[in-house]
N, C-alpha and C. Protein backbone atom coordinates (compact mmCIF):
# COMPACT_ATOMS: atom_id res chain seq x y z
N UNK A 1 -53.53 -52.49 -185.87
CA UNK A 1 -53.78 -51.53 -186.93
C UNK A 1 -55.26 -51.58 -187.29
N UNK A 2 -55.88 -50.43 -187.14
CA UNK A 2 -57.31 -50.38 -188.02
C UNK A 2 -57.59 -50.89 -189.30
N UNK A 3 -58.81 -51.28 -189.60
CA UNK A 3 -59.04 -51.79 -191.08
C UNK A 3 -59.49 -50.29 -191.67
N UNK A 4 -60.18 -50.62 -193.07
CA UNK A 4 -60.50 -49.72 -193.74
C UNK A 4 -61.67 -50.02 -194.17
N UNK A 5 -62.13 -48.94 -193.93
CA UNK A 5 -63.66 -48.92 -194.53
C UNK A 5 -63.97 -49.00 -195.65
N UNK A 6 -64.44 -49.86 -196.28
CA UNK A 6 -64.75 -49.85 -198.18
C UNK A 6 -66.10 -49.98 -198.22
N UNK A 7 -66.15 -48.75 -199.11
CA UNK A 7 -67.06 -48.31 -200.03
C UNK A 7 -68.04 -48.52 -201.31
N UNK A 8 -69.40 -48.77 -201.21
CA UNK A 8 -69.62 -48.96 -202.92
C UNK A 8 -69.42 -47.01 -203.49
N UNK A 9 -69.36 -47.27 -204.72
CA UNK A 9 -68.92 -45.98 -205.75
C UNK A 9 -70.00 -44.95 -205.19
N UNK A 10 -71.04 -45.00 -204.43
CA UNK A 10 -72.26 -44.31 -204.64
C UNK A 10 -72.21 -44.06 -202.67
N UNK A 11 -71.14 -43.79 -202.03
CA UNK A 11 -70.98 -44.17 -200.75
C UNK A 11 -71.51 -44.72 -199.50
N UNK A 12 -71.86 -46.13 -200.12
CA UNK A 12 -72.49 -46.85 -199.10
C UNK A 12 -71.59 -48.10 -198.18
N UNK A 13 -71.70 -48.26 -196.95
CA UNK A 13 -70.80 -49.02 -196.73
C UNK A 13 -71.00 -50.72 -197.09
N UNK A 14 -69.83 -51.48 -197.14
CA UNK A 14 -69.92 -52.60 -197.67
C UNK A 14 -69.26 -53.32 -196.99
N UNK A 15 -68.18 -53.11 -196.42
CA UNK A 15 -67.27 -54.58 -195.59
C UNK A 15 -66.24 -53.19 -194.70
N UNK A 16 -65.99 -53.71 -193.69
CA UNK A 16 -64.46 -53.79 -193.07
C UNK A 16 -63.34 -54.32 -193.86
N UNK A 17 -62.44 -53.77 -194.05
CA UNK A 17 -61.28 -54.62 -195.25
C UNK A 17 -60.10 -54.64 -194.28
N UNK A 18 -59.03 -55.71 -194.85
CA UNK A 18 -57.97 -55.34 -194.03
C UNK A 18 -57.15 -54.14 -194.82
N UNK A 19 -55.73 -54.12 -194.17
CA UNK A 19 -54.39 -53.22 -195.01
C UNK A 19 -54.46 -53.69 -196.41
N UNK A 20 -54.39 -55.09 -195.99
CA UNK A 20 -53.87 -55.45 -197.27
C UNK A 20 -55.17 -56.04 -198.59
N UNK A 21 -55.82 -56.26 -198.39
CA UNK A 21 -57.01 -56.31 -199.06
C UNK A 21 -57.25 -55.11 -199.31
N UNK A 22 -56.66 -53.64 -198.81
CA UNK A 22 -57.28 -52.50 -199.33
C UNK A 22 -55.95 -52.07 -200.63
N UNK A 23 -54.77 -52.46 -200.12
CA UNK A 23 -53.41 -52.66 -201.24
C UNK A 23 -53.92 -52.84 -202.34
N UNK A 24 -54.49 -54.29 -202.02
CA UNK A 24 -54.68 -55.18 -203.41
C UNK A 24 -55.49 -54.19 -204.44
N UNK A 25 -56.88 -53.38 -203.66
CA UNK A 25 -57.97 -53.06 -204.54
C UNK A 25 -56.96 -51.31 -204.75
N UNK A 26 -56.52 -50.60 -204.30
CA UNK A 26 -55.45 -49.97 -204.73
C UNK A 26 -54.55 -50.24 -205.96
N UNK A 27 -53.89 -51.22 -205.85
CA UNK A 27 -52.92 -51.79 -207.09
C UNK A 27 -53.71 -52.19 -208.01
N UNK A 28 -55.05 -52.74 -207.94
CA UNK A 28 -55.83 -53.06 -209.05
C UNK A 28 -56.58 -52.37 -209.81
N UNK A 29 -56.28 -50.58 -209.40
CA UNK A 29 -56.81 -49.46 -209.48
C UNK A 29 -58.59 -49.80 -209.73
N UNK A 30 -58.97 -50.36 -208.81
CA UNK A 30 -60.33 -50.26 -208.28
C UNK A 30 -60.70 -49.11 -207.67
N UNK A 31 -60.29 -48.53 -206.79
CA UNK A 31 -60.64 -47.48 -205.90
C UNK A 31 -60.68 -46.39 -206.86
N UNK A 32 -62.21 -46.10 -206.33
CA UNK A 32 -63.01 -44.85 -207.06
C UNK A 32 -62.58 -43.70 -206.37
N UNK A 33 -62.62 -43.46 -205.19
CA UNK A 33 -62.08 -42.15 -204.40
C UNK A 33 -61.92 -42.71 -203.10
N UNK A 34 -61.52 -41.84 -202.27
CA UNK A 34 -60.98 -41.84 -200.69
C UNK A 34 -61.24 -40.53 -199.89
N UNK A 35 -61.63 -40.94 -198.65
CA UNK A 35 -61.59 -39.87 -197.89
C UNK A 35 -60.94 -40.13 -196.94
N UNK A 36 -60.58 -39.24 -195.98
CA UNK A 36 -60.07 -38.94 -194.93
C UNK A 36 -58.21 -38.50 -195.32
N UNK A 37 -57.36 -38.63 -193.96
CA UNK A 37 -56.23 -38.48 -194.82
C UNK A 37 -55.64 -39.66 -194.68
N UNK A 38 -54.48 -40.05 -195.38
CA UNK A 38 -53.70 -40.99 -195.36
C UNK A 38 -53.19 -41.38 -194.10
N UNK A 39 -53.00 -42.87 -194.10
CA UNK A 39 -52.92 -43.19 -192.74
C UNK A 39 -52.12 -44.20 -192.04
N UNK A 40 -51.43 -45.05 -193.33
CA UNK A 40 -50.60 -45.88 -193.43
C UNK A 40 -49.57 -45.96 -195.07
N UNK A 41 -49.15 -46.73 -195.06
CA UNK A 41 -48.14 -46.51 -195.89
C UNK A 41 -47.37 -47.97 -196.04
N UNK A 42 -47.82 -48.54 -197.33
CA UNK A 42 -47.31 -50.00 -197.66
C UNK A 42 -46.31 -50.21 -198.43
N UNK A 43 -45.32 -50.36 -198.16
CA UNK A 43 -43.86 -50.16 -199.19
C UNK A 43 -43.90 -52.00 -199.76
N UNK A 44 -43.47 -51.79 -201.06
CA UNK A 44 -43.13 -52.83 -202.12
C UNK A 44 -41.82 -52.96 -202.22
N UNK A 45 -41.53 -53.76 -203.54
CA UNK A 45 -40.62 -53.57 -204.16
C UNK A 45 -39.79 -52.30 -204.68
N UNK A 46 -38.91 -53.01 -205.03
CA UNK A 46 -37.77 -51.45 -205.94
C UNK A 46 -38.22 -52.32 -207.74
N UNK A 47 -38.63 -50.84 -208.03
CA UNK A 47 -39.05 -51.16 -209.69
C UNK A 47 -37.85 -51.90 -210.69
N UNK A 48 -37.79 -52.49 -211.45
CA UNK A 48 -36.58 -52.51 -212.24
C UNK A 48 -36.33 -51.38 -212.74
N UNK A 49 -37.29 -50.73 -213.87
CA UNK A 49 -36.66 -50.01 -214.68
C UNK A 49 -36.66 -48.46 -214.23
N UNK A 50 -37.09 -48.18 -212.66
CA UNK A 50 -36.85 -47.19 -212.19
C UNK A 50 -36.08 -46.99 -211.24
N UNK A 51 -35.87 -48.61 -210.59
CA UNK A 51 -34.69 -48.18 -208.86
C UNK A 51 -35.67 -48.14 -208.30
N UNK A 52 -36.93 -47.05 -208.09
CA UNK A 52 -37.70 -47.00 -207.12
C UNK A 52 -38.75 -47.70 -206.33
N UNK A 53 -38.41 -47.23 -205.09
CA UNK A 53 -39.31 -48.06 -204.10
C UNK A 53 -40.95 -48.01 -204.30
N UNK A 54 -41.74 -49.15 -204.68
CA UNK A 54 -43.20 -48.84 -204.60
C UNK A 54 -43.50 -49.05 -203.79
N UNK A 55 -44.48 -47.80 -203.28
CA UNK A 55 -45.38 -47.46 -202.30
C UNK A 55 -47.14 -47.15 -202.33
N UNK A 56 -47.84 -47.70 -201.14
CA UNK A 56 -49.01 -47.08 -201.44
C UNK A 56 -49.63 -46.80 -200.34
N UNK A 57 -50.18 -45.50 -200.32
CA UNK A 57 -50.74 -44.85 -199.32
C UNK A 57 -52.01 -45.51 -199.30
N UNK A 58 -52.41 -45.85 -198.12
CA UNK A 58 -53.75 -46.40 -197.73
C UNK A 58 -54.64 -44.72 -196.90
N UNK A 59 -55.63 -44.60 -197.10
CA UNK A 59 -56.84 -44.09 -196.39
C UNK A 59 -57.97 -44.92 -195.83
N UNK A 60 -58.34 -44.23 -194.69
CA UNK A 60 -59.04 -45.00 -193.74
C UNK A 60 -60.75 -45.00 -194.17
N UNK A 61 -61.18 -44.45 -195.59
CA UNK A 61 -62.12 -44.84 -196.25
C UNK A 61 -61.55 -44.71 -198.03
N UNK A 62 -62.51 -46.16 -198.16
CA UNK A 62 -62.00 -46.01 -199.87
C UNK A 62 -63.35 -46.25 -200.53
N UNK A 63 -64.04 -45.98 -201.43
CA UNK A 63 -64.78 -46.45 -202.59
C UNK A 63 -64.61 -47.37 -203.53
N UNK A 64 -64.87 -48.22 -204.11
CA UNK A 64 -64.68 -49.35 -204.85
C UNK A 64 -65.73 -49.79 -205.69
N UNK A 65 -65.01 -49.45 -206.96
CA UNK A 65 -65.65 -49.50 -208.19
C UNK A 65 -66.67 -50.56 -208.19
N UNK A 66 -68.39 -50.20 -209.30
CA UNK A 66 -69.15 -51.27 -209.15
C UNK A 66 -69.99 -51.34 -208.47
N UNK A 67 -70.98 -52.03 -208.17
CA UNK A 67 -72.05 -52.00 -207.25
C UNK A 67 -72.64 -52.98 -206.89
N UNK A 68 -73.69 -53.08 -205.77
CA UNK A 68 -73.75 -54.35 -205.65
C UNK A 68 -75.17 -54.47 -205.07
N UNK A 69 -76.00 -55.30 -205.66
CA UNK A 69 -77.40 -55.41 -205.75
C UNK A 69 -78.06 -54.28 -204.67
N UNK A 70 -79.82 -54.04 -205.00
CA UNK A 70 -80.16 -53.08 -204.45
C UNK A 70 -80.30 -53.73 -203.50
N UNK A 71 -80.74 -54.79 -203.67
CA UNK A 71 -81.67 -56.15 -202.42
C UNK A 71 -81.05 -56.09 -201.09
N UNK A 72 -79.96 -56.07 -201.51
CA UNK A 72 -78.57 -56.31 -200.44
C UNK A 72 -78.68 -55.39 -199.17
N UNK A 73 -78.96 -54.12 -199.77
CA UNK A 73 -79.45 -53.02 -198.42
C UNK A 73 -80.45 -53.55 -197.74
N UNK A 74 -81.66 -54.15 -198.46
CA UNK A 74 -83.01 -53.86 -197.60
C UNK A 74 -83.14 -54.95 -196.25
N UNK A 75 -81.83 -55.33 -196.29
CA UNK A 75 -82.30 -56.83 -195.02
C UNK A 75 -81.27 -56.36 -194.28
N UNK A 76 -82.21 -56.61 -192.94
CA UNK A 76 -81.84 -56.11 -191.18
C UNK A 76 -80.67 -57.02 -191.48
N UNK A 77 -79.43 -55.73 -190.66
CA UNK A 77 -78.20 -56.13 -189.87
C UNK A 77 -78.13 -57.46 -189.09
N UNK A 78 -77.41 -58.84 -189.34
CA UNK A 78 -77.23 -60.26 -188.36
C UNK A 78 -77.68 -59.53 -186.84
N UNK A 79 -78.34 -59.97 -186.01
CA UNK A 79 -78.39 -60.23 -184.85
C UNK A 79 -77.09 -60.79 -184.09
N UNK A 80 -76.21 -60.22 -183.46
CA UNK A 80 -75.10 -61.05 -182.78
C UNK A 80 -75.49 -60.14 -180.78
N UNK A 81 -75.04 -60.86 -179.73
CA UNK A 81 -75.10 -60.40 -178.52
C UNK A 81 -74.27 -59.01 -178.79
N UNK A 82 -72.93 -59.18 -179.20
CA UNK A 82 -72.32 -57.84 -178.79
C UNK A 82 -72.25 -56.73 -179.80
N UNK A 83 -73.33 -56.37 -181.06
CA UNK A 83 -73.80 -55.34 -181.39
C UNK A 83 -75.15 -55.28 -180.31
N UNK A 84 -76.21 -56.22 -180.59
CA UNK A 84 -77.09 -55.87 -179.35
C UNK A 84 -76.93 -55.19 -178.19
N UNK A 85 -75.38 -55.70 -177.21
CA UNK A 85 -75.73 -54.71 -176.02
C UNK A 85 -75.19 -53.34 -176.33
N UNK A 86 -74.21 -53.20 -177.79
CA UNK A 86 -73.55 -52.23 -178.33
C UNK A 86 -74.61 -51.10 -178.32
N UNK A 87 -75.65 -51.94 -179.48
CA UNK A 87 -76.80 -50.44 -179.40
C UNK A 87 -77.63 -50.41 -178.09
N UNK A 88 -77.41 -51.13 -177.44
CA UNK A 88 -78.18 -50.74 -176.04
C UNK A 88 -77.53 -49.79 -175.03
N UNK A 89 -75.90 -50.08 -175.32
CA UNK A 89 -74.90 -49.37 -174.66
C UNK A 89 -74.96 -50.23 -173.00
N UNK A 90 -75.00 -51.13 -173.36
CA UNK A 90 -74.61 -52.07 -171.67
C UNK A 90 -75.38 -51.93 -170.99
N UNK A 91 -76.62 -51.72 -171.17
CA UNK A 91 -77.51 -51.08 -169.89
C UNK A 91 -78.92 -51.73 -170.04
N UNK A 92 -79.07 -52.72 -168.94
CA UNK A 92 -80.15 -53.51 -168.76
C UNK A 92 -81.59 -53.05 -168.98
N UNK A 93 -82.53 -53.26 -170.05
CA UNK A 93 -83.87 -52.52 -170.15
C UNK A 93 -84.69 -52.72 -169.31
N UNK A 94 -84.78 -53.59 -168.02
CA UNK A 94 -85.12 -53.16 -167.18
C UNK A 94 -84.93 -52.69 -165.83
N UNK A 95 -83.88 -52.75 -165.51
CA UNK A 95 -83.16 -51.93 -164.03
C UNK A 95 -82.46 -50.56 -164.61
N UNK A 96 -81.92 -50.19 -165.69
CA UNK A 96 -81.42 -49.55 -165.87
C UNK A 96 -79.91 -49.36 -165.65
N UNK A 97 -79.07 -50.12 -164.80
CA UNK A 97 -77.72 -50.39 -164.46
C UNK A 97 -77.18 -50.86 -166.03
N UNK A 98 -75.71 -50.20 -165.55
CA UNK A 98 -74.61 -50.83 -166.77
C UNK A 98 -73.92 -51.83 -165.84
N UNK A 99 -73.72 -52.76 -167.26
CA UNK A 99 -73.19 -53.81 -166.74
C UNK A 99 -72.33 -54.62 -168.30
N UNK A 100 -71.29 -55.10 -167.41
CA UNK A 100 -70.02 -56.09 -168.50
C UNK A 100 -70.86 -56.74 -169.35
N UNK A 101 -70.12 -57.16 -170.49
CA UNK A 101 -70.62 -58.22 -171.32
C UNK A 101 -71.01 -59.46 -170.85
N UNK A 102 -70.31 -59.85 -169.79
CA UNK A 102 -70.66 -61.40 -169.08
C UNK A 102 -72.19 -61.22 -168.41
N UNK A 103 -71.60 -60.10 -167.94
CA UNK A 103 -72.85 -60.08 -166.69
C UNK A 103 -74.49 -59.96 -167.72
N UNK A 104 -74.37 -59.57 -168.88
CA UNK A 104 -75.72 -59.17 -170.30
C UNK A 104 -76.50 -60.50 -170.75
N UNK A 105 -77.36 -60.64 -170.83
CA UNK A 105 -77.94 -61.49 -171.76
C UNK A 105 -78.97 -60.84 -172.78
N UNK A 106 -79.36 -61.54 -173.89
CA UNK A 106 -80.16 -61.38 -175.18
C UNK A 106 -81.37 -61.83 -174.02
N UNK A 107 -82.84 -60.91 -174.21
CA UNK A 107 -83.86 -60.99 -173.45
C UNK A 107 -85.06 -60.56 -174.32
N UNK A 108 -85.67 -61.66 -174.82
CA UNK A 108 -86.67 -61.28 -176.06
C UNK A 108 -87.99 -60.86 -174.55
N UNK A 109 -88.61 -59.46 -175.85
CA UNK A 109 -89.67 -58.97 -174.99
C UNK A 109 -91.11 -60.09 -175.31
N UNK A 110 -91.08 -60.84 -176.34
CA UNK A 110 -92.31 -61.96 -176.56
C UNK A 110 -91.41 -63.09 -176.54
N UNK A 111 -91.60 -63.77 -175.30
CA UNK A 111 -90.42 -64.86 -175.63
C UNK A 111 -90.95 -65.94 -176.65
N UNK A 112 -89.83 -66.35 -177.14
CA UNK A 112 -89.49 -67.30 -178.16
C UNK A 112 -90.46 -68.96 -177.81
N UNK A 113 -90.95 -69.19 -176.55
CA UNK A 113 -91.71 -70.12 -175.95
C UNK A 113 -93.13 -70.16 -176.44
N UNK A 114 -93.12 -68.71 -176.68
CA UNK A 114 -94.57 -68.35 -176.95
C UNK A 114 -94.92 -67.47 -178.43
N UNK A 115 -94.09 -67.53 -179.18
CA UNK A 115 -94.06 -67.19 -180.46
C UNK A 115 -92.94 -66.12 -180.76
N UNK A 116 -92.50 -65.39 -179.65
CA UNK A 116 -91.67 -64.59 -180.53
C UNK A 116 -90.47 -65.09 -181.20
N UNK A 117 -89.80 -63.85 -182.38
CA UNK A 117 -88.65 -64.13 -182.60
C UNK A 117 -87.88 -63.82 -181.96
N UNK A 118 -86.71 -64.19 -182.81
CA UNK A 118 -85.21 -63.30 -182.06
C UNK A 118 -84.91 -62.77 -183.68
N UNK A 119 -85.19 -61.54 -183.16
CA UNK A 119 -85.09 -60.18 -184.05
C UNK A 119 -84.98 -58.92 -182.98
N UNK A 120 -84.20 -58.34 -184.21
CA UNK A 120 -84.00 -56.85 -183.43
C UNK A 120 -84.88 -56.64 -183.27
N UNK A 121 -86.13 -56.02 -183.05
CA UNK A 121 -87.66 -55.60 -182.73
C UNK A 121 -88.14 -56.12 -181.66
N UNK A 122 -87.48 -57.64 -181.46
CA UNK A 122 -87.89 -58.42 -180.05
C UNK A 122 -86.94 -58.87 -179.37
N UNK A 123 -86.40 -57.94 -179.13
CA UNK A 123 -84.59 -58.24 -178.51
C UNK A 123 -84.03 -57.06 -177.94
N UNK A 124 -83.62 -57.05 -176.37
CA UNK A 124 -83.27 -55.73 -175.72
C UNK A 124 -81.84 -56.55 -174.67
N UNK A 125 -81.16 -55.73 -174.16
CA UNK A 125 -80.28 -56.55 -173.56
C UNK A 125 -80.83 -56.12 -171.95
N UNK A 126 -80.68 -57.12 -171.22
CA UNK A 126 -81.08 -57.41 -169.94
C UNK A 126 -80.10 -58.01 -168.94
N UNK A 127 -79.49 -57.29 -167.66
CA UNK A 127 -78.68 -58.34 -166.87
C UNK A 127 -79.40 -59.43 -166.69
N UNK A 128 -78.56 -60.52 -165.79
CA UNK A 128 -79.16 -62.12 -165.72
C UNK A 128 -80.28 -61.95 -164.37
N UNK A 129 -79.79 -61.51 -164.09
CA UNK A 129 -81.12 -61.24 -162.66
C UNK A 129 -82.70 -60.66 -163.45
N UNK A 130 -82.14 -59.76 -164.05
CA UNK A 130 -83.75 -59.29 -164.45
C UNK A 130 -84.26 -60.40 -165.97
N UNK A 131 -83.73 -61.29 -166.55
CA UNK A 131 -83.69 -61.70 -167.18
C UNK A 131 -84.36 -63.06 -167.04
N UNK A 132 -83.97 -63.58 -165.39
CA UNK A 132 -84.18 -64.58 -164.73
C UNK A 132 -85.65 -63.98 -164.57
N UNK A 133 -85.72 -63.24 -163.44
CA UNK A 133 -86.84 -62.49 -163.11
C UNK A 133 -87.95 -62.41 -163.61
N UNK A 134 -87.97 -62.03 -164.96
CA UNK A 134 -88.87 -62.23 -166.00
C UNK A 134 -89.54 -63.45 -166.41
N UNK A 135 -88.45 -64.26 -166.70
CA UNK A 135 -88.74 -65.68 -167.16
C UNK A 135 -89.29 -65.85 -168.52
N UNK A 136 -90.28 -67.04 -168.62
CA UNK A 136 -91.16 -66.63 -169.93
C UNK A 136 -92.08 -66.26 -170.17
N UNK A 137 -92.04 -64.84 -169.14
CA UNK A 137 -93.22 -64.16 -169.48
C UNK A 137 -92.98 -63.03 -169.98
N UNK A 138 -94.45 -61.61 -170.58
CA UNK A 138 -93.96 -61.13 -171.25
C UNK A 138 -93.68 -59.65 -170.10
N UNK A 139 -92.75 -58.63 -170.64
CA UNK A 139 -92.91 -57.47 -169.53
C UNK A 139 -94.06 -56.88 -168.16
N UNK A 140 -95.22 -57.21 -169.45
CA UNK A 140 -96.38 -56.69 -168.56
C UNK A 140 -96.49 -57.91 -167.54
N UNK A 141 -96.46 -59.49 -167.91
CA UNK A 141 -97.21 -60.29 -166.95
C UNK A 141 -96.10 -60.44 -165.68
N UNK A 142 -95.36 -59.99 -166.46
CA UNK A 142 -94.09 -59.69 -164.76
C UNK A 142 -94.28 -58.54 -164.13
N UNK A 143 -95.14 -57.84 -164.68
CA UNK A 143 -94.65 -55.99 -164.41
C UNK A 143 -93.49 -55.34 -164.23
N UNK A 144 -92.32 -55.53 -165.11
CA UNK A 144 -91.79 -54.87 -165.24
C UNK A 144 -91.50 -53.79 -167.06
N UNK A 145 -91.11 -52.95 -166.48
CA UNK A 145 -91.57 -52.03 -167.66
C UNK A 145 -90.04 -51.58 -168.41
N UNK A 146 -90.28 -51.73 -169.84
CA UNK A 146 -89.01 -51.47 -170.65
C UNK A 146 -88.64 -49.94 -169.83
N UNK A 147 -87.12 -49.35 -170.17
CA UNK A 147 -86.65 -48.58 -169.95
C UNK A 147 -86.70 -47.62 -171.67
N UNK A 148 -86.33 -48.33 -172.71
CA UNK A 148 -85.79 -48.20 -173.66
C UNK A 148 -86.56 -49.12 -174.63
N UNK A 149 -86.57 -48.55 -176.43
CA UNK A 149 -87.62 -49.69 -177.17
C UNK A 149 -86.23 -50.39 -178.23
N UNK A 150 -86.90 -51.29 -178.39
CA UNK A 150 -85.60 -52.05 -179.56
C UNK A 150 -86.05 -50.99 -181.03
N UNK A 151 -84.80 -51.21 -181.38
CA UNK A 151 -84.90 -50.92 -183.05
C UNK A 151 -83.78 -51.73 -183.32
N UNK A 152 -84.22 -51.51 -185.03
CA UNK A 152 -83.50 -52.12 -186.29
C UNK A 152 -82.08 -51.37 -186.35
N UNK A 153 -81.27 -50.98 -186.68
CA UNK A 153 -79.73 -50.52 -186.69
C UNK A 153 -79.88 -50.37 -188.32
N UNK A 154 -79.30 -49.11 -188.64
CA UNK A 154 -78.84 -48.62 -189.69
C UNK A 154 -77.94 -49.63 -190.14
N UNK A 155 -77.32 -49.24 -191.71
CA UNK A 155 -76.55 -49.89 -192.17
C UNK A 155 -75.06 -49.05 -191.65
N UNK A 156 -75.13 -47.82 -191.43
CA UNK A 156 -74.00 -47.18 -190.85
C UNK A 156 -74.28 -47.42 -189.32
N UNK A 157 -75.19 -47.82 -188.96
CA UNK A 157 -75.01 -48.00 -187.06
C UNK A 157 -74.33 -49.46 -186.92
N UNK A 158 -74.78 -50.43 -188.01
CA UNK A 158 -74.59 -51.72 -187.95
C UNK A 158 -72.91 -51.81 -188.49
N UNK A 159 -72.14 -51.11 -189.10
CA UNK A 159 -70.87 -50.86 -189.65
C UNK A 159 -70.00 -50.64 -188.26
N UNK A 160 -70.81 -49.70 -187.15
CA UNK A 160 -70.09 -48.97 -186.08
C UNK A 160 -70.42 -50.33 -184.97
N UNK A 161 -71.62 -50.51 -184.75
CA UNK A 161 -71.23 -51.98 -183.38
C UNK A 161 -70.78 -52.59 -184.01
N UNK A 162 -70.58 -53.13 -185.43
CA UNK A 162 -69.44 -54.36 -185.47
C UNK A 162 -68.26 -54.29 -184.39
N UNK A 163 -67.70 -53.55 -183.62
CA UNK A 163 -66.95 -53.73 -182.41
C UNK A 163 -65.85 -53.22 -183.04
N UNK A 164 -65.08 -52.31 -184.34
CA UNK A 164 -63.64 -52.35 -184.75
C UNK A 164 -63.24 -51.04 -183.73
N UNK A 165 -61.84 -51.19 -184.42
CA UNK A 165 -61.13 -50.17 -183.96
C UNK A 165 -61.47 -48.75 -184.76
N UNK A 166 -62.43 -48.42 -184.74
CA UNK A 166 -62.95 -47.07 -185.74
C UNK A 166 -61.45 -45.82 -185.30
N UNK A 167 -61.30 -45.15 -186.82
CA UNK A 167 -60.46 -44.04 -186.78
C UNK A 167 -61.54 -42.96 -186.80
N UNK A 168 -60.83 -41.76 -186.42
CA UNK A 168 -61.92 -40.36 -186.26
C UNK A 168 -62.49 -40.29 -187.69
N UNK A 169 -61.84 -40.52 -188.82
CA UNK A 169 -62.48 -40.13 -190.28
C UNK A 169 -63.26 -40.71 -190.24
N UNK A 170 -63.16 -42.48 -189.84
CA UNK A 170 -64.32 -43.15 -190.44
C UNK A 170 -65.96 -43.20 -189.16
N UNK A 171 -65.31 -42.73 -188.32
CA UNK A 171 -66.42 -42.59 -187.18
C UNK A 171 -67.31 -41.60 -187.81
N UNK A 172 -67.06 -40.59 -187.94
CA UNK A 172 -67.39 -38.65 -188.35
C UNK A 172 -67.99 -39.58 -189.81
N UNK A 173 -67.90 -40.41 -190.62
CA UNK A 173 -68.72 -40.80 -191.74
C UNK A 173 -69.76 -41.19 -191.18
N UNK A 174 -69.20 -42.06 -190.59
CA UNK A 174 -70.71 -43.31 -190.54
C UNK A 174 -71.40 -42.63 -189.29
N UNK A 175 -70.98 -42.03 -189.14
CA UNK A 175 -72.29 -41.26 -187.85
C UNK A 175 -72.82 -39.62 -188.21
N UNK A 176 -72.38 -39.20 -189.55
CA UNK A 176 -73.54 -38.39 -190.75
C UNK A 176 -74.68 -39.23 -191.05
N UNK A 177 -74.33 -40.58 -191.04
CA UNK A 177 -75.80 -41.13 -191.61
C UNK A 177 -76.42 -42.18 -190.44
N UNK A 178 -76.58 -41.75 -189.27
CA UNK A 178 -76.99 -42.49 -188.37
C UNK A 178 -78.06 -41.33 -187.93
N UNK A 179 -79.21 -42.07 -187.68
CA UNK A 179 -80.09 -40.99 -187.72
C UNK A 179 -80.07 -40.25 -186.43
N UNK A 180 -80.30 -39.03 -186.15
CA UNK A 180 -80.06 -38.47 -184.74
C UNK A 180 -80.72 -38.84 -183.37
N UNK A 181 -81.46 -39.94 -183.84
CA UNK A 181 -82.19 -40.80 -182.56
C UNK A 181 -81.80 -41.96 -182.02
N UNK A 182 -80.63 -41.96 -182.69
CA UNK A 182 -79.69 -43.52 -182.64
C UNK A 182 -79.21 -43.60 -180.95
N UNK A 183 -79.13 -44.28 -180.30
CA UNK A 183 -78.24 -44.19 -179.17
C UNK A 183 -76.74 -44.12 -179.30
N UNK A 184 -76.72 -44.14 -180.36
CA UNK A 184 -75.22 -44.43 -180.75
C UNK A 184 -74.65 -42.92 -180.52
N UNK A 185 -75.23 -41.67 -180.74
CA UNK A 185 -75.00 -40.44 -180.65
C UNK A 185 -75.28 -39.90 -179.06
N UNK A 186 -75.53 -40.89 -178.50
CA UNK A 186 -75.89 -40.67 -176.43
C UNK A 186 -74.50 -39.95 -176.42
């Protein structure tokens, strides 16, 4: 089953939630609004003083009352391998071939030997051959030449490689605010 996308009140994204963590903030009438349509359906108890069965419709985006520091936006998305080759889309920056997750490695363009970081800005995904190839040097002293430049990932690009099971509602959100240069829109 898909999670749910939760929302701050002002529609920014904030976490992956599960079913039931989205119940809870439902029953706790937290949830500010919802989009998309309903998509599951969590049955309770039978009320006492009504007989009836409680139910609650889940949507595959919710809002949730409150907010949560400004600070919180302004710092780059974790670095993990499989958003990296995510926004690269599997495809080695310098041969250009797609290739499996096994076959990928993290391939800083200033290696880390010689001052760079490991940051998105200095981080492209590379098969192991060209990766090897390179060594610790930098593109130019190997001559080989990027295909593609690193960037930073949105907070809605960084929501979408987290790797989930995205539903069409919540895809069609978070890729309104992905800017149209994203690879993510290839």
């Amino acid at each position: 089953m898909p999670d749910v996308l939760q929302l701050d009140v002002s529609g920014r994204p904030q976490a992956w939630i599960s079913l039931q963590e989205a119940a809870t903030l439902y029953a706790s009438q937290a949830v500010a609004w919802t989009l998309g349509k309903s998509f599951h359906v969590m049955r309770g108890g039978l009320q006492r003083s009504t007989g009836r069965l409680s139910q609650i419709e889940l949507h595959p985006i919710i809002a949730v009352r409150g907010s949560i520091p400004s600070r919180a936006w302004r710092t780059a998305p974790a670095l993990t391998n499989p958003k990296l080759f995510s926004r690269d889309r599997h495809l080695c920056a310098y041969c250009g071939h797609h290739f499996g997750f096994d076959a990928l490695t993290r391939e800083h363009i200033q290696p880390v030997s010689r001052g760079g970081h490991d940051a998105w800005m200095n981080c492209i995904t590379a098969c192991r051959a060209c990766n090897g190839r390179k060594g610790s040097r930098t593109p130019e002293e190997a001559h080989m030449s990027l295909l593609y430049a690193p960037y930073v990932p949105s907070l809605h690009e960084d929501m979408i490689l987290r790797g989930r099971r995205i539903l069409a509602d919540q895809m069609e959100f978070l890729l309104a605010s992905v800017p149209r240069s994203s690879r993510l829109h290839g």
